[in-house]
PDB file of N, CA and C in Angstrom:
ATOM      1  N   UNK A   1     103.277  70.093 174.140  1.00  0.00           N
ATOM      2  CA  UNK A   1     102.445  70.506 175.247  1.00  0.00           C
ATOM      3  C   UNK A   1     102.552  72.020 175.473  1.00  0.00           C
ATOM      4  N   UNK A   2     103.629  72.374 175.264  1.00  0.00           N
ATOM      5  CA  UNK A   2     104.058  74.121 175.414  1.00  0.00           C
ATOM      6  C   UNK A   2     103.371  74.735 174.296  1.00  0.00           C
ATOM      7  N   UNK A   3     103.135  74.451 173.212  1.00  0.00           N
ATOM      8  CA  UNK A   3     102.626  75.159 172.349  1.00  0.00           C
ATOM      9  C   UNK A   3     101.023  74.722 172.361  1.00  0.00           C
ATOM     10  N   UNK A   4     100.450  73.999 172.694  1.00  0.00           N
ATOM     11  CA  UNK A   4      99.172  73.816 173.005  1.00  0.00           C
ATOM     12  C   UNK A   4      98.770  75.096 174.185  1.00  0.00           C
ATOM     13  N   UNK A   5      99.427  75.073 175.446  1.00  0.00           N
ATOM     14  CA  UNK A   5      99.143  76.022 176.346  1.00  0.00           C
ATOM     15  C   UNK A   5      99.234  77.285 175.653  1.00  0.00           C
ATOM     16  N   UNK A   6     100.458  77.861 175.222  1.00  0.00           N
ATOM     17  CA  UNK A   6     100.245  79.066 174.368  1.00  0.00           C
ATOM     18  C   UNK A   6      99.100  79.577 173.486  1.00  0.00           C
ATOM     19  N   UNK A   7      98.881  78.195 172.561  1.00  0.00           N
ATOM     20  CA  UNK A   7      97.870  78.837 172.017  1.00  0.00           C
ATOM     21  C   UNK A   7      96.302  78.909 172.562  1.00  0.00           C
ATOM     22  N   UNK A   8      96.377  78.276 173.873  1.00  0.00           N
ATOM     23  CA  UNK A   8      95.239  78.179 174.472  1.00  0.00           C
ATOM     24  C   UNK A   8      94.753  79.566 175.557  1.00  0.00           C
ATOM     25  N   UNK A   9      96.002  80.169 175.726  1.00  0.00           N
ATOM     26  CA  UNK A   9      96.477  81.501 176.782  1.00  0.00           C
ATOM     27  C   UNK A   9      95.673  82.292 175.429  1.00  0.00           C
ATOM     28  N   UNK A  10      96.755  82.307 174.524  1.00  0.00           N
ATOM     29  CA  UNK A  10      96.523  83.602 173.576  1.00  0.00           C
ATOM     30  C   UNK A  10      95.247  83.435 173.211  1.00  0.00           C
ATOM     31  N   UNK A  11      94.152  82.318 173.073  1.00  0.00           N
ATOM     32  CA  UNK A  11      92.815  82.025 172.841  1.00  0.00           C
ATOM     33  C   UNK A  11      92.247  82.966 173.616  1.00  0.00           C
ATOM     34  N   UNK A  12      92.679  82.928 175.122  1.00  0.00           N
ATOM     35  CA  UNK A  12      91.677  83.546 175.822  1.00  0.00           C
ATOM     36  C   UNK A  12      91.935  84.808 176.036  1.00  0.00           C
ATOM     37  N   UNK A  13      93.276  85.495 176.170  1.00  0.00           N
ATOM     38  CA  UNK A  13      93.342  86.600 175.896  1.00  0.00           C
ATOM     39  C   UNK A  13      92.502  87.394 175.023  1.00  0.00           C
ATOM     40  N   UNK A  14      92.485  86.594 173.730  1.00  0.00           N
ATOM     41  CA  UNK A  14      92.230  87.256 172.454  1.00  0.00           C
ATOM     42  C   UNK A  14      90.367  87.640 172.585  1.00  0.00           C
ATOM     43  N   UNK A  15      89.714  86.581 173.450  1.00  0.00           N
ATOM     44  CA  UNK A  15      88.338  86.655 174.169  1.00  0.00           C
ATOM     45  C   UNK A  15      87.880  87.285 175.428  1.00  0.00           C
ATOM     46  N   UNK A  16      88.935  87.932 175.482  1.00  0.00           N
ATOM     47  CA  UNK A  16      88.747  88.627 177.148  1.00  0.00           C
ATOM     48  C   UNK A  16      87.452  89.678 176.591  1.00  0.00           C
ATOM     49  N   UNK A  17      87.322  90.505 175.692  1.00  0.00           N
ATOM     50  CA  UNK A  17      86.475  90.975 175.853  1.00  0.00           C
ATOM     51  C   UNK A  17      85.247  90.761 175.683  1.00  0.00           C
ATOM     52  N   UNK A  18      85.042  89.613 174.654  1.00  0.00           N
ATOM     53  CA  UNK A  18      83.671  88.731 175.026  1.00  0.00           C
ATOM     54  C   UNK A  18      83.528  88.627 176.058  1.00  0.00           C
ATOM     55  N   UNK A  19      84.292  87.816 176.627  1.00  0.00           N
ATOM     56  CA  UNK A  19      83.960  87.142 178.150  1.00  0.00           C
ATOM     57  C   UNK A  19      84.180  88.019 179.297  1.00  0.00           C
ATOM     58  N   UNK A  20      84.393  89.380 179.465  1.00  0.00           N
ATOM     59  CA  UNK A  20      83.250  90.219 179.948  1.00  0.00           C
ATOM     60  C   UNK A  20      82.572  90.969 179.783  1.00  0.00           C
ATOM     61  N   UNK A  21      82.048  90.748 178.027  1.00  0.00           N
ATOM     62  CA  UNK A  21      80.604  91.120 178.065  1.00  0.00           C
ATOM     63  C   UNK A  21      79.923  90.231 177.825  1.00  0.00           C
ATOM     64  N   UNK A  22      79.840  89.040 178.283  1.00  0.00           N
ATOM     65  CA  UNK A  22      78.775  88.023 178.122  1.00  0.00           C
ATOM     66  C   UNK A  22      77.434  88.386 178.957  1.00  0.00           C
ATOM     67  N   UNK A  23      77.450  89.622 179.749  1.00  0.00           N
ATOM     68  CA  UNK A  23      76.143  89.728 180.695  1.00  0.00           C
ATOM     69  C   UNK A  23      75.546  91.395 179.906  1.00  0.00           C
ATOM     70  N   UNK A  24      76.548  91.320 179.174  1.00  0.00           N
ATOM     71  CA  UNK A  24      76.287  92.414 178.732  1.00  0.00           C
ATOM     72  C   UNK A  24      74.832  92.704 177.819  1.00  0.00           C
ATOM     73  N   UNK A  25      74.073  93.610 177.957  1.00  0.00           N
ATOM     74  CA  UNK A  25      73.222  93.854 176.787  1.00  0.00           C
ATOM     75  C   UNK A  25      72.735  93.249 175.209  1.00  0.00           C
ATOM     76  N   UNK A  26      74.280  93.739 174.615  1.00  0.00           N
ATOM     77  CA  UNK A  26      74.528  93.729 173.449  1.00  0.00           C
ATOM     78  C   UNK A  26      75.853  92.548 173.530  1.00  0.00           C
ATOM     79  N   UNK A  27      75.785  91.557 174.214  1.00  0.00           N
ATOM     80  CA  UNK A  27      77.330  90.595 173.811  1.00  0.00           C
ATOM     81  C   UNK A  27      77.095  90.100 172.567  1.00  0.00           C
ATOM     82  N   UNK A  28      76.042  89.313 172.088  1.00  0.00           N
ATOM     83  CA  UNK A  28      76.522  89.030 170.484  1.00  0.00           C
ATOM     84  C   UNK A  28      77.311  89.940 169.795  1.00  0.00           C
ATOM     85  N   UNK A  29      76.879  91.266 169.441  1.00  0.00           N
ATOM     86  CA  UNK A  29      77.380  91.895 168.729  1.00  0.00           C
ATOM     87  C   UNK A  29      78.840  92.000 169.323  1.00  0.00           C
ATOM     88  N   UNK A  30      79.117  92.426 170.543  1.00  0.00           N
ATOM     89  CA  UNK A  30      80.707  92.101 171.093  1.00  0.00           C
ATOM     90  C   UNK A  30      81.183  91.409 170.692  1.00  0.00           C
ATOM     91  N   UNK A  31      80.931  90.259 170.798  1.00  0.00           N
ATOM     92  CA  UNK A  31      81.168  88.793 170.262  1.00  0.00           C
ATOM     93  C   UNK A  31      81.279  88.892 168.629  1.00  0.00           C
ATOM     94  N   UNK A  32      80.972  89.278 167.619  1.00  0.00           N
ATOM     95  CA  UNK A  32      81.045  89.230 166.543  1.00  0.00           C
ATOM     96  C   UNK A  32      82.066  90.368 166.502  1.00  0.00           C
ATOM     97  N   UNK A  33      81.926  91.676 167.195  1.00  0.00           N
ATOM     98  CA  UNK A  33      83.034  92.678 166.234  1.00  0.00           C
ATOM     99  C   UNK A  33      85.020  92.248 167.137  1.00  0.00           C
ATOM    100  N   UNK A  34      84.658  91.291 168.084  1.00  0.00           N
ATOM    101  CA  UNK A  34      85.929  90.697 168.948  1.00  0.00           C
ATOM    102  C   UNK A  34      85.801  89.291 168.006  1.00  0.00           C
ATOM    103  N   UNK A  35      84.863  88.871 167.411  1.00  0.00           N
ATOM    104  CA  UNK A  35      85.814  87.593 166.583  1.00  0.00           C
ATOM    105  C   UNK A  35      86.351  88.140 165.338  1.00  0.00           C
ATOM    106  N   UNK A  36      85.649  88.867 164.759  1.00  0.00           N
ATOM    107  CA  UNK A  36      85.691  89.534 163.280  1.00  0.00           C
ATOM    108  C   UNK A  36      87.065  90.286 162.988  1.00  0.00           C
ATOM    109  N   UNK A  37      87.064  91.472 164.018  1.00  0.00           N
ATOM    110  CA  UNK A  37      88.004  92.424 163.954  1.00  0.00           C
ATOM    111  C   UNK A  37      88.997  92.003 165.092  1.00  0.00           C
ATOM    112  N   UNK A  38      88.983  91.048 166.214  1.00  0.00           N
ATOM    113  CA  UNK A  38      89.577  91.239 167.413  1.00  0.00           C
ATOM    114  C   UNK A  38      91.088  91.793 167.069  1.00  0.00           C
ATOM    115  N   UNK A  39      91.814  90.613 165.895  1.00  0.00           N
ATOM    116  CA  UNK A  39      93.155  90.484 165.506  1.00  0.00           C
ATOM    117  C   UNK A  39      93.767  91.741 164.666  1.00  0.00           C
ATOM    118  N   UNK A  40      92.694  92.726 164.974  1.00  0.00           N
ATOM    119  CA  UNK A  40      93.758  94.218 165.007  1.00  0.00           C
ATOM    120  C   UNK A  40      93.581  94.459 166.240  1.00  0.00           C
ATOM    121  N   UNK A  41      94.440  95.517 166.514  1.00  0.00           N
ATOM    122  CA  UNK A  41      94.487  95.856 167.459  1.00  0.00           C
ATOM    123  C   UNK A  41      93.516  96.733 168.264  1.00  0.00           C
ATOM    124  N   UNK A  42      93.080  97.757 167.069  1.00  0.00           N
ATOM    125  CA  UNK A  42      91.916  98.418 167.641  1.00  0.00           C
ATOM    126  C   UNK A  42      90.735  97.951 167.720  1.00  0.00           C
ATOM    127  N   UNK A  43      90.550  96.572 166.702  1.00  0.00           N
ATOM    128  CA  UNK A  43      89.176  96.270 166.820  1.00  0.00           C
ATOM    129  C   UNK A  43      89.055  95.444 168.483  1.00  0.00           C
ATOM    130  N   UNK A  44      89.937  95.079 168.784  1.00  0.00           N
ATOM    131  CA  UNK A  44      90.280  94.464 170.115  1.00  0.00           C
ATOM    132  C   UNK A  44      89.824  95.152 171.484  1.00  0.00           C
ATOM    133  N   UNK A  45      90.461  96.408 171.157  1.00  0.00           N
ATOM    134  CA  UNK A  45      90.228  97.793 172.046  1.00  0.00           C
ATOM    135  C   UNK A  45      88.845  97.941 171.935  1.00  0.00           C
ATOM    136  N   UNK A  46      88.601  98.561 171.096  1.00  0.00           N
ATOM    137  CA  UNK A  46      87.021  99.109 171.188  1.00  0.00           C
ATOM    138  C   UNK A  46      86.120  97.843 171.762  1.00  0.00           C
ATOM    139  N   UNK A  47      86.074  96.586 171.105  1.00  0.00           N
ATOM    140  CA  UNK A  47      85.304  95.478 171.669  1.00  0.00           C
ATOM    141  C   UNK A  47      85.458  95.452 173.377  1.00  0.00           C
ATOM    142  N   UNK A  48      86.655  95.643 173.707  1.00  0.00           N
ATOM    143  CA  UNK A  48      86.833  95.666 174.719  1.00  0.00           C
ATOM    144  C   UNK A  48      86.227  96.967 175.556  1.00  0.00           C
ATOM    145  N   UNK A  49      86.421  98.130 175.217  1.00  0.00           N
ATOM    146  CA  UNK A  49      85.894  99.492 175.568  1.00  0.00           C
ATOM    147  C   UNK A  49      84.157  99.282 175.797  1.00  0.00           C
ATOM    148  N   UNK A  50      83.735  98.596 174.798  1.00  0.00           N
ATOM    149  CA  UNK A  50      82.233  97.916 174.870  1.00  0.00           C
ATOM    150  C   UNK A  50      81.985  97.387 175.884  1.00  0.00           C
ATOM    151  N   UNK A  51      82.944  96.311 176.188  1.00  0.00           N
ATOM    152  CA  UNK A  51      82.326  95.370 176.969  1.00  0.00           C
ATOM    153  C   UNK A  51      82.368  95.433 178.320  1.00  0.00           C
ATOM    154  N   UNK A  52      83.063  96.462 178.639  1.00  0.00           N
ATOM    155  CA  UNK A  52      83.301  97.250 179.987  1.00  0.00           C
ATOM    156  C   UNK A  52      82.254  98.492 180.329  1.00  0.00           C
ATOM    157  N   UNK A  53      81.705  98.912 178.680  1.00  0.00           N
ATOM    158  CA  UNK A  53      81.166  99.956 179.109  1.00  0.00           C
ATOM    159  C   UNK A  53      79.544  99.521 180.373  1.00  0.00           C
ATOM    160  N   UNK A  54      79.119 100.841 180.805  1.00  0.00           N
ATOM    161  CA  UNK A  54      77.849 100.315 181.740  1.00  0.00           C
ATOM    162  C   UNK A  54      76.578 100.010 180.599  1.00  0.00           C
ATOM    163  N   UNK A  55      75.565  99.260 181.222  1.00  0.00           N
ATOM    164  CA  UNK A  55      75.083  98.918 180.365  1.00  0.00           C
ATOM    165  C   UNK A  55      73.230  99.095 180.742  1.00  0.00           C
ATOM    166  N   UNK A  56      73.264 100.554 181.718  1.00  0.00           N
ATOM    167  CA  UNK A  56      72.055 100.705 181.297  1.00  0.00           C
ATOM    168  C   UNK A  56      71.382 101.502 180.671  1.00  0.00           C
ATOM    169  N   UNK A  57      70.027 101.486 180.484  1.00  0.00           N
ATOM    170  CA  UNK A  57      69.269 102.044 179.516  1.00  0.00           C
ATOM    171  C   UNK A  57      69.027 103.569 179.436  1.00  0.00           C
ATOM    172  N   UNK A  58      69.349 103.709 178.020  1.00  0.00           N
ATOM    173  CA  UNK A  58      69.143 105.501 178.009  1.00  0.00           C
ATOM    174  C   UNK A  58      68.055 106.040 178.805  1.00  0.00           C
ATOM    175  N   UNK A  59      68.180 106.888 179.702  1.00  0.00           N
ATOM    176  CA  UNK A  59      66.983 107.608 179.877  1.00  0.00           C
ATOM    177  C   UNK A  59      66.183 108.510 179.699  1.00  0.00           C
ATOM    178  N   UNK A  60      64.969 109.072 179.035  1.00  0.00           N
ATOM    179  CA  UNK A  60      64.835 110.706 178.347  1.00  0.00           C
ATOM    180  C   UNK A  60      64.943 111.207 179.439  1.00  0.00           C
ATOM    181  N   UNK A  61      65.172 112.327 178.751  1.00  0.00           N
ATOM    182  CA  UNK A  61      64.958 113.852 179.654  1.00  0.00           C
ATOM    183  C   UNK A  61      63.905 113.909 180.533  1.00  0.00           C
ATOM    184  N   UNK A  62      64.354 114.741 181.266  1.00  0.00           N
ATOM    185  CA  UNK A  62      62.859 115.222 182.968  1.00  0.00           C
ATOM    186  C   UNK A  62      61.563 115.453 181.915  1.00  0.00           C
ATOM    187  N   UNK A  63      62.047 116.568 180.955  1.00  0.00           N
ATOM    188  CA  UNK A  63      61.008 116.999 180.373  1.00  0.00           C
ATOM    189  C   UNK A  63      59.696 115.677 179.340  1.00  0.00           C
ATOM    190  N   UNK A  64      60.773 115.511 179.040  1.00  0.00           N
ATOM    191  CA  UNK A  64      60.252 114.320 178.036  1.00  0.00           C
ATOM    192  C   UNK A  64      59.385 113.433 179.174  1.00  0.00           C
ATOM    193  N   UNK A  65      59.753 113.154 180.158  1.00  0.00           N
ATOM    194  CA  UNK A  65      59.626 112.205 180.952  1.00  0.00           C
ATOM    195  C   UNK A  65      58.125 112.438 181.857  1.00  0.00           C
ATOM    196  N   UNK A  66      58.068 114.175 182.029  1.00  0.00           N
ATOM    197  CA  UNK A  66      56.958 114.631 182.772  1.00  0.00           C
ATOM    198  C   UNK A  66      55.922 115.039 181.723  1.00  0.00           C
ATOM    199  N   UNK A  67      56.474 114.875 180.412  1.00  0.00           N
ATOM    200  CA  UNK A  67      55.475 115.266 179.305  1.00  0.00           C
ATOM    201  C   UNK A  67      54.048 113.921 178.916  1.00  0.00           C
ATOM    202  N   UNK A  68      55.289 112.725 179.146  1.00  0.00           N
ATOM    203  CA  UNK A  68      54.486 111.487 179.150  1.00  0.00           C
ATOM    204  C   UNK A  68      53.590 110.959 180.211  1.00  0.00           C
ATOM    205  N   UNK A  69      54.502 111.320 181.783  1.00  0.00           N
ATOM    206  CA  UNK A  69      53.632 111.226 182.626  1.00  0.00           C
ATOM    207  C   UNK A  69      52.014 112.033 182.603  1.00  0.00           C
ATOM    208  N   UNK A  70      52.321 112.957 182.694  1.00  0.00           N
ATOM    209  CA  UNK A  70      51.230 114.042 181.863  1.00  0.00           C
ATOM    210  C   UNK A  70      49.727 113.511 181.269  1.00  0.00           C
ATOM    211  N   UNK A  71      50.647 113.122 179.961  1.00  0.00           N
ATOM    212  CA  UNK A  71      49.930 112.593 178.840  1.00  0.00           C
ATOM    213  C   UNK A  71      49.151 111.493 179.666  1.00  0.00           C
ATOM    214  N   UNK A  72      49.564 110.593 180.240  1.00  0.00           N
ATOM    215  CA  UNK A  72      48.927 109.233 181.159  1.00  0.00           C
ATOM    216  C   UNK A  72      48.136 109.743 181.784  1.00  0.00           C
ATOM    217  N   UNK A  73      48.313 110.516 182.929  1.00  0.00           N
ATOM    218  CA  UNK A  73      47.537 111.011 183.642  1.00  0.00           C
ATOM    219  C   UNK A  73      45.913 111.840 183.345  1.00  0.00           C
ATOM    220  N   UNK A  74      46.189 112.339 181.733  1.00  0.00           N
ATOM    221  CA  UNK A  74      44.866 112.491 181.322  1.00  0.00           C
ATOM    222  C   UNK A  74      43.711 111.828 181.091  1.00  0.00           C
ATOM    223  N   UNK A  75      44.884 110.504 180.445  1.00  0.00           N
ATOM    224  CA  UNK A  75      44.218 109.845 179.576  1.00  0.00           C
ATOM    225  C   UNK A  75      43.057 109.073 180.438  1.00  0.00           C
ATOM    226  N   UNK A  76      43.997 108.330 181.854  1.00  0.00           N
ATOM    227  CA  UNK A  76      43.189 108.282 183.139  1.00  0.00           C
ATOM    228  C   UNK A  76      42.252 108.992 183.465  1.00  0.00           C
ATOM    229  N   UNK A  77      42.498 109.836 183.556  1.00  0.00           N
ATOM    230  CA  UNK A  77      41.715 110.733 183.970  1.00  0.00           C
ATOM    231  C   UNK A  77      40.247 110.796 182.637  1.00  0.00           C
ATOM    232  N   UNK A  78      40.426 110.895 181.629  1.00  0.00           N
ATOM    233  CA  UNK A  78      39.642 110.545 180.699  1.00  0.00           C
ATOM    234  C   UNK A  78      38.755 109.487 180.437  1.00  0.00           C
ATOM    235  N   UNK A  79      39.603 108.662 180.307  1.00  0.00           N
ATOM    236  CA  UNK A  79      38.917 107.059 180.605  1.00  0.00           C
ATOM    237  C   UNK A  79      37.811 107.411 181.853  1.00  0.00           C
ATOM    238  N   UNK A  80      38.422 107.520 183.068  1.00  0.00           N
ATOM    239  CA  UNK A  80      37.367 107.786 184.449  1.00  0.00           C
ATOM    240  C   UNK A  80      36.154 108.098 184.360  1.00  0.00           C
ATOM    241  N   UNK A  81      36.548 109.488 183.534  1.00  0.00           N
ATOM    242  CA  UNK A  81      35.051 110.520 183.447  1.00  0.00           C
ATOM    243  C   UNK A  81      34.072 109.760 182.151  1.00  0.00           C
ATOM    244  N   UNK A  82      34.836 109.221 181.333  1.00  0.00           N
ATOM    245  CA  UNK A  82      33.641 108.575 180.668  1.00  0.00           C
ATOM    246  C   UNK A  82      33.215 106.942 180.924  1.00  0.00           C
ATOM    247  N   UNK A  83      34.126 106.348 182.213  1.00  0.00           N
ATOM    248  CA  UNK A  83      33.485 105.368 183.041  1.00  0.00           C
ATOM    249  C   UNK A  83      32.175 105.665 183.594  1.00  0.00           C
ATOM    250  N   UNK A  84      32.782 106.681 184.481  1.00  0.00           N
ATOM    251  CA  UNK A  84      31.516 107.499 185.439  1.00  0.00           C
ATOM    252  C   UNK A  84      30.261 107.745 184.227  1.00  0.00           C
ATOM    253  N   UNK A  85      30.546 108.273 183.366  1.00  0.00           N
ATOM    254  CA  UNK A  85      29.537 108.416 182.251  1.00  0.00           C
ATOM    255  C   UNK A  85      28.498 107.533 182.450  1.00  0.00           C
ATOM    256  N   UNK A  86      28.949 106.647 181.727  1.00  0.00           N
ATOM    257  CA  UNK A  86      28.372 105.256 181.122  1.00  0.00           C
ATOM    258  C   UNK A  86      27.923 105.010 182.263  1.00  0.00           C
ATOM    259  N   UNK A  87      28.388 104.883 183.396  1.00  0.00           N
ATOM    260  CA  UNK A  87      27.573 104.112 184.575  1.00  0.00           C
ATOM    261  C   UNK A  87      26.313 105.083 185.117  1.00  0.00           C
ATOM    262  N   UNK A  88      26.356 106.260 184.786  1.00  0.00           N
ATOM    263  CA  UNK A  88      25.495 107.418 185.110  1.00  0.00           C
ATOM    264  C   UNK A  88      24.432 106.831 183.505  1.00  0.00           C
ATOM    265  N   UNK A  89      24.608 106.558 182.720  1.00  0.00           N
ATOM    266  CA  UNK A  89      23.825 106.055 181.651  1.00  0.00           C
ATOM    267  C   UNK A  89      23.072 104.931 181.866  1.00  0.00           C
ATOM    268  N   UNK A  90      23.918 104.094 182.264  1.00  0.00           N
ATOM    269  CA  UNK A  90      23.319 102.822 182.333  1.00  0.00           C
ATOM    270  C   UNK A  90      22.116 102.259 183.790  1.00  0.00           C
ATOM    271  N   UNK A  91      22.422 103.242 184.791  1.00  0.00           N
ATOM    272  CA  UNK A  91      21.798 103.470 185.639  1.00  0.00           C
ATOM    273  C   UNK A  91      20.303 104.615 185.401  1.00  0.00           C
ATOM    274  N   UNK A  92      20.498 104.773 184.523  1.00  0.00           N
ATOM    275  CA  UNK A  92      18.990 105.644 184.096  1.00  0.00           C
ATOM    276  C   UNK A  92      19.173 106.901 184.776  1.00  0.00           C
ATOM    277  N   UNK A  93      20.107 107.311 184.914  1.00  0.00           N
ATOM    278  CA  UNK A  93      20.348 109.160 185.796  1.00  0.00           C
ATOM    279  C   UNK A  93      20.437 110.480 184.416  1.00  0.00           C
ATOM    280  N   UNK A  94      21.206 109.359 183.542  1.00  0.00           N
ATOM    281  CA  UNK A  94      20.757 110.506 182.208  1.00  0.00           C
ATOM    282  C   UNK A  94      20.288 109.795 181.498  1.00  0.00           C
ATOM    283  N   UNK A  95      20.023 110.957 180.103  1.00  0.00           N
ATOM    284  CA  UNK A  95      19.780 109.872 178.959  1.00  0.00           C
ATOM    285  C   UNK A  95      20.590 109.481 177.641  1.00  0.00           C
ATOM    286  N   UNK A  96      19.834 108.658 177.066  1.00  0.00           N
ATOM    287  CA  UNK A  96      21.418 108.707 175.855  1.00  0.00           C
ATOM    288  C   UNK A  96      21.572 110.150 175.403  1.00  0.00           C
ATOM    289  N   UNK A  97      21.070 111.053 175.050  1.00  0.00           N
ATOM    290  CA  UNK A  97      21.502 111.865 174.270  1.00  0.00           C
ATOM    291  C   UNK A  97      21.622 112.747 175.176  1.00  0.00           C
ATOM    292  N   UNK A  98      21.868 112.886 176.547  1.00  0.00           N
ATOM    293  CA  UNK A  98      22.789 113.729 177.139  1.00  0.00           C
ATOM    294  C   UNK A  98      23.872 113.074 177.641  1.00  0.00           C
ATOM    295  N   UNK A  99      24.079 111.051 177.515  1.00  0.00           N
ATOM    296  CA  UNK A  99      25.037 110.860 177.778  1.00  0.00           C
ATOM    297  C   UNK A  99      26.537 111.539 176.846  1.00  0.00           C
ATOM    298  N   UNK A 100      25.471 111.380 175.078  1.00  0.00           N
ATOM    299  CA  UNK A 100      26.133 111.598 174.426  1.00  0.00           C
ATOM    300  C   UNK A 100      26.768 113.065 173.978  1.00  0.00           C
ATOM    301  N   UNK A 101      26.195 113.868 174.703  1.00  0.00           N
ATOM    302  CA  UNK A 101      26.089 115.897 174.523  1.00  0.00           C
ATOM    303  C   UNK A 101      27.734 115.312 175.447  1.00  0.00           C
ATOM    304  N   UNK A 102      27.735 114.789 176.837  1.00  0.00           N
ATOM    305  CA  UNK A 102      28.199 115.136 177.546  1.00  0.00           C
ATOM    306  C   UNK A 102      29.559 114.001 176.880  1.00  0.00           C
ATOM    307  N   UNK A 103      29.864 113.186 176.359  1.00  0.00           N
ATOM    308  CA  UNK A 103      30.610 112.619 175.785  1.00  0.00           C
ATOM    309  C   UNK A 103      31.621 112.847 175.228  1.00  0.00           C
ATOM    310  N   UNK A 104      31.070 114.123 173.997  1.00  0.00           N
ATOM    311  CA  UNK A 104      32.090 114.645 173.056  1.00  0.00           C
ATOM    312  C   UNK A 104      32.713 116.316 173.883  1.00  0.00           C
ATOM    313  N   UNK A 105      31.637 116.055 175.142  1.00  0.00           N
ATOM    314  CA  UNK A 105      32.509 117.428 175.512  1.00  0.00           C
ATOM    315  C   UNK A 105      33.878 117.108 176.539  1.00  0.00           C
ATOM    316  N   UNK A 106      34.023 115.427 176.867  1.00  0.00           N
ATOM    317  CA  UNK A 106      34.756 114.864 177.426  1.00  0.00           C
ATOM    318  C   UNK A 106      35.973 114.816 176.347  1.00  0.00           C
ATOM    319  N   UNK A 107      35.567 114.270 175.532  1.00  0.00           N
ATOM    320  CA  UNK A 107      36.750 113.604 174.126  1.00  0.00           C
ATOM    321  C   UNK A 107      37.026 114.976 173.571  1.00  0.00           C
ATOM    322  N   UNK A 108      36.690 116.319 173.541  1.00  0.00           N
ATOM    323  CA  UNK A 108      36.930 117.213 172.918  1.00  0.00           C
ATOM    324  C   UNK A 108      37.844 118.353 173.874  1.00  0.00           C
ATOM    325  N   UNK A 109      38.229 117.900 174.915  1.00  0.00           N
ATOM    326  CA  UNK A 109      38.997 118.668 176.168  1.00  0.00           C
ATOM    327  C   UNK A 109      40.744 118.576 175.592  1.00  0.00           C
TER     328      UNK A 109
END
């Protein structure tokens, strides 16, 4: 019975760091480099260093970030003006071939 408990302690020891990263992101892979490597010592550590680490998502840069917003905001803005187009077309206010003059000077901005 004593050696059943032991090896059932050292079981879970040896899984501590799976089992807190089971909410983690990436736990399979925890889980594989803590079954694989656990029984060194460092592979133990680092699995563990993992599974503690935080686990959210990279974020880009401001720049990167206001470059894309940006980019959206044209595109909106693009889309719009050749909504408005088409409905200025389809309503008989222009004609096709000034919908279309006025088209490529939209797509060409």
């Amino acid at each position: 019975m004593g050696i059943t408990i032991f090896f059932f302690i050292a079981f879970i020891i040896y899984f501590i760091p799976s089992i807190i990263g089971s909410k983690h992101r990436q736990a399979g892979a925890i889980f594989v480099l803590n079954f694989l490597l656990g029984w060194t010592f460092v592979g133990w550590v680092i699995a563990l260093v993992w599974a503690l680490t935080d686990d959210k998502k990279v974020s880009a840069p401001k720049e990167v970030e206001s470059t894309i917003n940006t980019s959206k905001s044209q595109f909106v803005g693009v889309a719009d003006e050749l909504e408005k187009l088409k409905q200025l077309k389809d309503k008989g206010v222009i004609s096709e071939e000034e919908y279309k003059i006025q088209k490529e000077k939209i797509l060409n901005l």
